[in-house]
C-alpha atoms as a PDB file:
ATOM      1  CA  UNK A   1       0.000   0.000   0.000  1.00  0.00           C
ATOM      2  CA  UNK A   2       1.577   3.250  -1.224  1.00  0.00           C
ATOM      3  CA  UNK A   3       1.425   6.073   1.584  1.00  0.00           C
ATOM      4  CA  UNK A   4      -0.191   8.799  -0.886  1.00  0.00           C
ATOM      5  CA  UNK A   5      -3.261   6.232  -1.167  1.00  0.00           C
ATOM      6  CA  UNK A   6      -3.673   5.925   2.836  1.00  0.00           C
ATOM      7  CA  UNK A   7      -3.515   9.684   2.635  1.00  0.00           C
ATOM      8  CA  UNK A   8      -6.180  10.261   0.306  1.00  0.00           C
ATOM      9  CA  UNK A   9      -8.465   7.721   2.118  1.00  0.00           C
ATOM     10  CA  UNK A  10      -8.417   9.685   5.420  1.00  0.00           C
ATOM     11  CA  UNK A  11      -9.045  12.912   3.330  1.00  0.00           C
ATOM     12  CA  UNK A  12     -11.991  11.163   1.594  1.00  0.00           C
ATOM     13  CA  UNK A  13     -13.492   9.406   5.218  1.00  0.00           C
ATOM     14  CA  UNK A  14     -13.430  13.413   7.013  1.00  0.00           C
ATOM     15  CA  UNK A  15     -15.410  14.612   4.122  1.00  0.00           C
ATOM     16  CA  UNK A  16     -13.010  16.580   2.252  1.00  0.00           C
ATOM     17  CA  UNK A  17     -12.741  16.367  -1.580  1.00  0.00           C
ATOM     18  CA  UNK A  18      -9.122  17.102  -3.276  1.00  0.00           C
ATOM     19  CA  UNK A  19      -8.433  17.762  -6.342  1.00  0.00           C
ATOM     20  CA  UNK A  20      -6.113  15.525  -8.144  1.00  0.00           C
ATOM     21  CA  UNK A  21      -3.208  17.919  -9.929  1.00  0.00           C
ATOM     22  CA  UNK A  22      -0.213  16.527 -11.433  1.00  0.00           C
ATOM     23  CA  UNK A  23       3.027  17.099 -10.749  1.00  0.00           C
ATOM     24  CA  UNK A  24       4.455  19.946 -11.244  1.00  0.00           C
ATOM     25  CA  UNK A  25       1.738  22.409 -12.203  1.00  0.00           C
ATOM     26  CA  UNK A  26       1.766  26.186 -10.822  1.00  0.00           C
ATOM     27  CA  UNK A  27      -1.430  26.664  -8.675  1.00  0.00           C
ATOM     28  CA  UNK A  28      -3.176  30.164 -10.368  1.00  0.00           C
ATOM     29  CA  UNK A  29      -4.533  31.388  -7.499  1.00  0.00           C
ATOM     30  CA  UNK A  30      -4.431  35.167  -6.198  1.00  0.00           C
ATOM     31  CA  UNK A  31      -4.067  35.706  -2.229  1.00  0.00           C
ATOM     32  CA  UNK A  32      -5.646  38.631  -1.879  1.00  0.00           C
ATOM     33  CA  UNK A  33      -4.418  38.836   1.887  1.00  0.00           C
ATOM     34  CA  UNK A  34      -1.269  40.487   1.840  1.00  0.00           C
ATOM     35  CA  UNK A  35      -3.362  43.085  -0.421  1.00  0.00           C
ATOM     36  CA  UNK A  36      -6.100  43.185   2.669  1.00  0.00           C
ATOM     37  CA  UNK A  37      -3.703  44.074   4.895  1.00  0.00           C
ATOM     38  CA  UNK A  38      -1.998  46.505   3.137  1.00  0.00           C
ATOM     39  CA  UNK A  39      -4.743  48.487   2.660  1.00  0.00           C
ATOM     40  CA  UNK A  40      -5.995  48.222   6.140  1.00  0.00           C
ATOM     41  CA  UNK A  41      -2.609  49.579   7.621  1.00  0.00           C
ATOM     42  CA  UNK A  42      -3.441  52.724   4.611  1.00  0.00           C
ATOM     43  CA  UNK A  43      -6.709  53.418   6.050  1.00  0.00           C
ATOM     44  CA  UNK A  44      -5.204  53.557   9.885  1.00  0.00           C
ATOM     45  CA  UNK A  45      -2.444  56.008   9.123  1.00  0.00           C
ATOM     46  CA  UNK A  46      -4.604  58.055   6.939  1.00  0.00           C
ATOM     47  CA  UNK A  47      -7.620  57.552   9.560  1.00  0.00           C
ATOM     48  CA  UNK A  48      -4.224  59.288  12.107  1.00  0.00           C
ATOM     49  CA  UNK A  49      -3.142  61.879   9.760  1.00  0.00           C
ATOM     50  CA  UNK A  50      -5.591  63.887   8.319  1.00  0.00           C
ATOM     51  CA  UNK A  51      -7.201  65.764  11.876  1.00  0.00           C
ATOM     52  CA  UNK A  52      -3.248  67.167  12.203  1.00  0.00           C
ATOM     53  CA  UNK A  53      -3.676  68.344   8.248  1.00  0.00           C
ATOM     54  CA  UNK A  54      -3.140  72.135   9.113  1.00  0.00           C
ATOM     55  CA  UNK A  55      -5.165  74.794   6.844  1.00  0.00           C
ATOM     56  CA  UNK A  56      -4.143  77.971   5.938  1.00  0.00           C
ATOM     57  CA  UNK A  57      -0.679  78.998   6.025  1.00  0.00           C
ATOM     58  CA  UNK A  58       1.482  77.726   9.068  1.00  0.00           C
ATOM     59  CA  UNK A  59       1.458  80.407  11.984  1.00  0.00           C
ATOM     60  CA  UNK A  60       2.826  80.493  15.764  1.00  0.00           C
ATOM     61  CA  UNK A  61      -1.046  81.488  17.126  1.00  0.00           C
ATOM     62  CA  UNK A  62      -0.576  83.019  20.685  1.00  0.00           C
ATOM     63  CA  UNK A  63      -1.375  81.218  24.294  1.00  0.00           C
ATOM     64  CA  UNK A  64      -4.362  81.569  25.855  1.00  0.00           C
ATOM     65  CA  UNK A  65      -5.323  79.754  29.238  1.00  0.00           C
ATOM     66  CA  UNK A  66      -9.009  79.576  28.784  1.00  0.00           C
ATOM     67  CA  UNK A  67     -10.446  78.942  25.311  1.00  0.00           C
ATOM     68  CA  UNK A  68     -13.386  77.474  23.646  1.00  0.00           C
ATOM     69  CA  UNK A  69     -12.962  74.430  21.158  1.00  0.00           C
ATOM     70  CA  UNK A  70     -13.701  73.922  17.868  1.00  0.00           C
ATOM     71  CA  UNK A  71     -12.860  70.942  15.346  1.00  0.00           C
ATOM     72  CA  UNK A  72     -12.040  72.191  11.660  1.00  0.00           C
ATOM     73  CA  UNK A  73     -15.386  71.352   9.933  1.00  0.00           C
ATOM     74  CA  UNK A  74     -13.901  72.667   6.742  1.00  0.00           C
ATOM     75  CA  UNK A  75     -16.571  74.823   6.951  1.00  0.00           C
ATOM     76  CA  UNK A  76     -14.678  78.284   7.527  1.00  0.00           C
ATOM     77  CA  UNK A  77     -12.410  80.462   5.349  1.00  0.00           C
ATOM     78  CA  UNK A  78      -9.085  80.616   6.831  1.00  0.00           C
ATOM     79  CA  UNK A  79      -7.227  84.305   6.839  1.00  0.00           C
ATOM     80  CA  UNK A  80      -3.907  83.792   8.083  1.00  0.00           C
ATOM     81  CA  UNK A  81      -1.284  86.244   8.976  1.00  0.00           C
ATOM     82  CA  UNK A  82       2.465  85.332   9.299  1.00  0.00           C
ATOM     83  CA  UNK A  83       5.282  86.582  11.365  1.00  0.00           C
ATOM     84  CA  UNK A  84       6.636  88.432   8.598  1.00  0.00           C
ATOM     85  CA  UNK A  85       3.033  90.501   8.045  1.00  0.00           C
ATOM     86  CA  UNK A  86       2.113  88.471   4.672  1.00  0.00           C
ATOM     87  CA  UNK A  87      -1.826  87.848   4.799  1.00  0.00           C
ATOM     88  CA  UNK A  88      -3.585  84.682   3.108  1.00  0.00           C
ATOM     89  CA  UNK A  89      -6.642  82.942   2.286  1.00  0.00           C
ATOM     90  CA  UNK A  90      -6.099  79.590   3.358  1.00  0.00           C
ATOM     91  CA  UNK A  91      -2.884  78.706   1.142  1.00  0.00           C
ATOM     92  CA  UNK A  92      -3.019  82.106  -1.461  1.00  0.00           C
ATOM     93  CA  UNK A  93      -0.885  85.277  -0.075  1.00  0.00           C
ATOM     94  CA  UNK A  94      -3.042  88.253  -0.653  1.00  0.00           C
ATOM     95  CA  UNK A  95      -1.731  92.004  -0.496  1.00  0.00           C
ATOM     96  CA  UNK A  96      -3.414  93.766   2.368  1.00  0.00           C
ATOM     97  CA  UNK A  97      -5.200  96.461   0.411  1.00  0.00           C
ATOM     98  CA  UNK A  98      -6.715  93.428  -1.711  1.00  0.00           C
ATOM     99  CA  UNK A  99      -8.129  91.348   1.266  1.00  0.00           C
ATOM    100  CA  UNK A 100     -11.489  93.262   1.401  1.00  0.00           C
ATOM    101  CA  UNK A 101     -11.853  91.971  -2.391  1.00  0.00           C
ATOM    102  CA  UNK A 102     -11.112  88.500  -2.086  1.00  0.00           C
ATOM    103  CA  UNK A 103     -13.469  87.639   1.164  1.00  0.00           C
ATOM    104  CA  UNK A 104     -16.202  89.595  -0.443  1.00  0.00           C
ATOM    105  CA  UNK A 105     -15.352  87.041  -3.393  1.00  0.00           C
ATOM    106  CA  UNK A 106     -14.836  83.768  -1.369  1.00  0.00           C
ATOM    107  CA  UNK A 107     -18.161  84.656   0.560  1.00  0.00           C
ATOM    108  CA  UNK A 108     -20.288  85.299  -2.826  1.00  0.00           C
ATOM    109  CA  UNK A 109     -19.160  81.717  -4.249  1.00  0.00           C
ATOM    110  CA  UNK A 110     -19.817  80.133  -0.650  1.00  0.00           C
ATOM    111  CA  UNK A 111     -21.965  82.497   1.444  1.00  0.00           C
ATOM    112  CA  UNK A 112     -22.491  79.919   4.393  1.00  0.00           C
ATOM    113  CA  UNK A 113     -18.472  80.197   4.929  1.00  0.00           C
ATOM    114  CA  UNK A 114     -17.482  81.983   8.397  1.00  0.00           C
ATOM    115  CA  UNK A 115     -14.041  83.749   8.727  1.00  0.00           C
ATOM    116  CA  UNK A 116     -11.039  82.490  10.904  1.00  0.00           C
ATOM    117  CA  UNK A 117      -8.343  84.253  11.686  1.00  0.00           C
ATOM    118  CA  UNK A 118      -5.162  82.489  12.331  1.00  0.00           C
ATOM    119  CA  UNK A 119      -2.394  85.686  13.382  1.00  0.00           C
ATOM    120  CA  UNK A 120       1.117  85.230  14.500  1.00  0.00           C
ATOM    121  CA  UNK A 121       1.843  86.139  17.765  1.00  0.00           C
ATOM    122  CA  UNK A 122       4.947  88.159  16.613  1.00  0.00           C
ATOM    123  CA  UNK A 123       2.767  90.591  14.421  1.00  0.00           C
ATOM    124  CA  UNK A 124       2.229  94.101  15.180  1.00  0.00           C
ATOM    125  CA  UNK A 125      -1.386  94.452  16.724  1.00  0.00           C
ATOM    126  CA  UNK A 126      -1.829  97.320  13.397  1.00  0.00           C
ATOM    127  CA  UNK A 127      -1.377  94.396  11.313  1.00  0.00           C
ATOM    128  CA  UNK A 128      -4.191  91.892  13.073  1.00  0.00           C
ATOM    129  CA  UNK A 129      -6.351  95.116  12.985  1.00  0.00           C
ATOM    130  CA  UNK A 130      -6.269  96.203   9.544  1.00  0.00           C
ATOM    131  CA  UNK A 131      -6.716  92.784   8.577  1.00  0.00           C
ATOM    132  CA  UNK A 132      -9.881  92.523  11.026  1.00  0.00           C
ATOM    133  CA  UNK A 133     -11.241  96.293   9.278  1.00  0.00           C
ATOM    134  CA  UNK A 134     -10.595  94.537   5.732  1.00  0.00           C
ATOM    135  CA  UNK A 135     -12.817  91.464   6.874  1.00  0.00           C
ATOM    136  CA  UNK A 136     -15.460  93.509   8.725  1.00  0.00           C
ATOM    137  CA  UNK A 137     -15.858  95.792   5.301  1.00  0.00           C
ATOM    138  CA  UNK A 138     -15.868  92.542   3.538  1.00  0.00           C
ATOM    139  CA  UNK A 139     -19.765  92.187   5.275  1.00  0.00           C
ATOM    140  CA  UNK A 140     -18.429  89.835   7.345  1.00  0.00           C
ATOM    141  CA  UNK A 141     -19.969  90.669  11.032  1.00  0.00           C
ATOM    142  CA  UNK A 142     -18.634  87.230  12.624  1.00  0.00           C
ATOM    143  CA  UNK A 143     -14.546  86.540  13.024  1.00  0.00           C
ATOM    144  CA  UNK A 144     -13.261  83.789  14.873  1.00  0.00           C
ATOM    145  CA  UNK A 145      -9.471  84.302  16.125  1.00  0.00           C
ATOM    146  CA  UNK A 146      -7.428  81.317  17.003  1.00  0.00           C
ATOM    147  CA  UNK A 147      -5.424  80.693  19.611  1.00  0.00           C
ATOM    148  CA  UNK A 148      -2.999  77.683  21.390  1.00  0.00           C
ATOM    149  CA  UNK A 149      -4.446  76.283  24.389  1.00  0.00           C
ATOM    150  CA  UNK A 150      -1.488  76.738  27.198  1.00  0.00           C
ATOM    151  CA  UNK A 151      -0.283  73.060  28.436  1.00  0.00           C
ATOM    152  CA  UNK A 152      -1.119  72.220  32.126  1.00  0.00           C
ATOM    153  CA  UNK A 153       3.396  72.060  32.215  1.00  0.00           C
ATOM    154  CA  UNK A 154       3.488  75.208  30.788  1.00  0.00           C
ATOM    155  CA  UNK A 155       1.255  76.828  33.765  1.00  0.00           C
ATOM    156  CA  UNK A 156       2.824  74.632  36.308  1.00  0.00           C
ATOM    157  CA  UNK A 157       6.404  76.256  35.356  1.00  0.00           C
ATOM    158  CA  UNK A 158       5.038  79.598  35.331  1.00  0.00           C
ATOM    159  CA  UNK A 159       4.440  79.605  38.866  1.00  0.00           C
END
């Protein structure tokens, strides 16, 4: 009795059919598991990522102790002022004297949008308040200013 045959017996007593191959033959079948979990480990990291995707042009905001919350619902245009005095809307630089002009433009093509206003904490306070007058003549009667919430480490070493 060859060993194969006792083999193929047990297989066929528990209920389980095999196919006969020969020899030799490639098996052209896809495991699609590797490709499973590759895309499952994409998902997580961009499931991580994108709340930390920063809108608007990167700026140092200044520390307040006591502020309220709000998630980015995408929702808001983004005026941002840098260090250096340079004013966008979210990632376009816009001159100053022009800002006026564009909200009144970005809040014709999406009038539900509010205004944020992301400022340096190195700016002059004549820059954050021209850009606040340009927004305000814009129509817009509602600006939200962001801020940094101070770290409970930060207080502590204040002290």
């Amino acid at each position: 009795m060859n060993p194969g045959d006792r083999t193929l017996r047990a297989t066929a007593r528990r209920g389980l059919a095999t196919k006969q191959r020969p020899k030799g033959r490639v098996r052209a079948e896809i495991n699609v598991t590797p490709l499973v979990d590759v895309v499952l480990v994409l998902l997580i990291i961009f499931m991580v990522i994108t709340p930390m995707i920063v809108r608007g042009a990167s700026v140092d905001l200044p520390i307040t102790s006591h502020h309220d919350r709000k998630n980015d619902d995408n929702k808001d245009l983004i005026v941002s002022i840098s260090s250096s005095g340079d004013v966008y809307i979210n990632a376009d630089k816009v001159p100053i004297e022009k800002l006026t002009a564009s909200v009144q433009e970005e809040r014709r093509r999406y009038p539900d949008k509010g205004v944020f206003l992301k400022a340096d904490h190195r700016i002059r306070y004549g820059t954050a308040r021209a850009a606040m007058e340009a927004i305000h003549r814009a129509g817009v009667e509602d600006v939200q200013i962001g801020t940094d919430e101070q770290r409970p480490h930060a207080a502590a070493g204040a002290h």
